[in-house]
Protein backbone atom coordinates (compact mmCIF):
# COMPACT_ATOMS: atom_id res chain seq x y z
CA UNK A 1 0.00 0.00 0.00
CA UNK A 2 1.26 3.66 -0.81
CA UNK A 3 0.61 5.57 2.67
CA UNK A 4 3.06 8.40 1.39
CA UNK A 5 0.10 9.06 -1.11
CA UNK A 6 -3.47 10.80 -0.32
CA UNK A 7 -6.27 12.01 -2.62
CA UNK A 8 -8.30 15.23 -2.19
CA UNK A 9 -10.36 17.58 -3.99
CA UNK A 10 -8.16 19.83 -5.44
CA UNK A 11 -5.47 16.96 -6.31
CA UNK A 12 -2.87 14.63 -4.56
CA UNK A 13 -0.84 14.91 -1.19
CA UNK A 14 2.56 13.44 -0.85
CA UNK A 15 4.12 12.76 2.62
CA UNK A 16 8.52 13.23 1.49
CA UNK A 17 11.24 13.02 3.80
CA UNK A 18 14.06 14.82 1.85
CA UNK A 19 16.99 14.18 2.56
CA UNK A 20 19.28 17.52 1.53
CA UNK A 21 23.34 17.89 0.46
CA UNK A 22 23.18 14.21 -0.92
CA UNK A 23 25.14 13.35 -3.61
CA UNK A 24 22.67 13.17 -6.17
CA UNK A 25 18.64 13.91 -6.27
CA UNK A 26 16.67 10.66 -6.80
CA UNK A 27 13.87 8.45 -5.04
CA UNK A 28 15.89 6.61 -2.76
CA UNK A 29 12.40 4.55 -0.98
CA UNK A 30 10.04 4.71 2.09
CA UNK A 31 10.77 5.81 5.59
CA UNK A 32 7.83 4.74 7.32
CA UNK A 33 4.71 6.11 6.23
CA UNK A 34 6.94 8.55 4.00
CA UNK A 35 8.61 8.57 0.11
CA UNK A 36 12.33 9.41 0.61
CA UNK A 37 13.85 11.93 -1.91
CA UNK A 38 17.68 12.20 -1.74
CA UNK A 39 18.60 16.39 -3.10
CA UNK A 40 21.76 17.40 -3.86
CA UNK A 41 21.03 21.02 -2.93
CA UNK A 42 21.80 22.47 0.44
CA UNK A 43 18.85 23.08 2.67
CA UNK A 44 19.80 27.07 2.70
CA UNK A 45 17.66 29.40 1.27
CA UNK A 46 15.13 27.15 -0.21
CA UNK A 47 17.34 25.59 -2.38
CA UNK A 48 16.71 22.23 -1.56
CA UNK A 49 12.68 22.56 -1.64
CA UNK A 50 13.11 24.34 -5.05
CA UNK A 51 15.29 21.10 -6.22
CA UNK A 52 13.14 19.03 -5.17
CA UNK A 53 10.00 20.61 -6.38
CA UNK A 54 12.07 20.60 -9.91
CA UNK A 55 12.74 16.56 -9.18
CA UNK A 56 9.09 15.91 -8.69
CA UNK A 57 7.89 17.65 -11.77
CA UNK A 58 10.12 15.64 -14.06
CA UNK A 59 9.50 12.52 -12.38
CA UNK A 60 6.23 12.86 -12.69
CA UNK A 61 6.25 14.87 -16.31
CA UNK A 62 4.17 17.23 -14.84
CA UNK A 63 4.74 21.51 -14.84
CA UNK A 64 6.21 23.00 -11.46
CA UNK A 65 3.39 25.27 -10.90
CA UNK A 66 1.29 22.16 -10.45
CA UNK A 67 3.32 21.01 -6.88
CA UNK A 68 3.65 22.88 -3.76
CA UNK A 69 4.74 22.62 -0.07
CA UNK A 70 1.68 23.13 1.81
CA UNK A 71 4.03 21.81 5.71
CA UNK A 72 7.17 21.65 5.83
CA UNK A 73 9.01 24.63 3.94
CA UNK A 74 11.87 24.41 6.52
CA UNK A 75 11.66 20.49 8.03
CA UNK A 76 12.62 17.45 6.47
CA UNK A 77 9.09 16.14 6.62
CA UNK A 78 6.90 17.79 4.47
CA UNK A 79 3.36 17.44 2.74
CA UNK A 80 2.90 18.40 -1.11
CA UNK A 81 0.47 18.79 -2.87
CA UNK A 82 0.34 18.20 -6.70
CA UNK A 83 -2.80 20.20 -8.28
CA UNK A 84 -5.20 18.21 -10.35
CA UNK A 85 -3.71 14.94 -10.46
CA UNK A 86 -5.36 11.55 -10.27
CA UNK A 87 -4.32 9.22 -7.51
CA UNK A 88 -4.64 6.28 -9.51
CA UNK A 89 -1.42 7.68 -12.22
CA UNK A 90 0.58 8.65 -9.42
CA UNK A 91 0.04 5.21 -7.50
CA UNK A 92 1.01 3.53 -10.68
CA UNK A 93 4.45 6.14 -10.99
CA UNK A 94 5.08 5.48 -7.44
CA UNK A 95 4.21 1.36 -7.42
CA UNK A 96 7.58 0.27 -6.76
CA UNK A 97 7.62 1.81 -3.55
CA UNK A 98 4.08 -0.04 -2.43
CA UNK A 99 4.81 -1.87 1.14
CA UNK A 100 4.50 -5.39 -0.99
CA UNK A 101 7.64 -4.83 -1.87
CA UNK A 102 9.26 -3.15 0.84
């Protein structure tokens, strides 16, 4: 099951742990009830949040103005939310991280 992923209204909430000054941006699993995203960028001045924002749009071919951080701006834990998207092509992006296979 994909607990990092939650429908609503107005599109689809991500629980990420980021992970920042790694040594390259990726998907790197689940931490708990959370996707892990490895970024490069230094958490200073938003940096790493704009990375990974960046990240997430190409991973999911999607246009940055569709994501934001709605918690989490300066934590490691945070909640996005990607505007008008459908659960069910983000479960299938995200699959390999279901808990069958954790």
């Amino acid at each position: 099951m994909l607990e990092f992923i939650q429908a609503r209204r107005d599109g689809v909430l991500l629980r990420v742990r980021v992970h920042p000054t790694a040594r390259q941006t990726g998907l790197k699993g689940r931490v708990g009830n959370m996707l892990k995203v490895d970024v490069a960028a230094k958490a200073e001045g938003g940096a790493a949040n704009k990375e990974l924002i960046t990240y997430l749009a190409r991973f999911l071919r999607i246009e940055k103005h569709r994501i934001s951080i709605l918690r989490g701006e300066k934590s490691r834990n945070k909640i996005i939310l990607i505007s008008d998207a459908d659960i069910n092509d983000l479960k299938e992006k995200f699959k390999k991280f279901s808990e069958e296979e954790k």
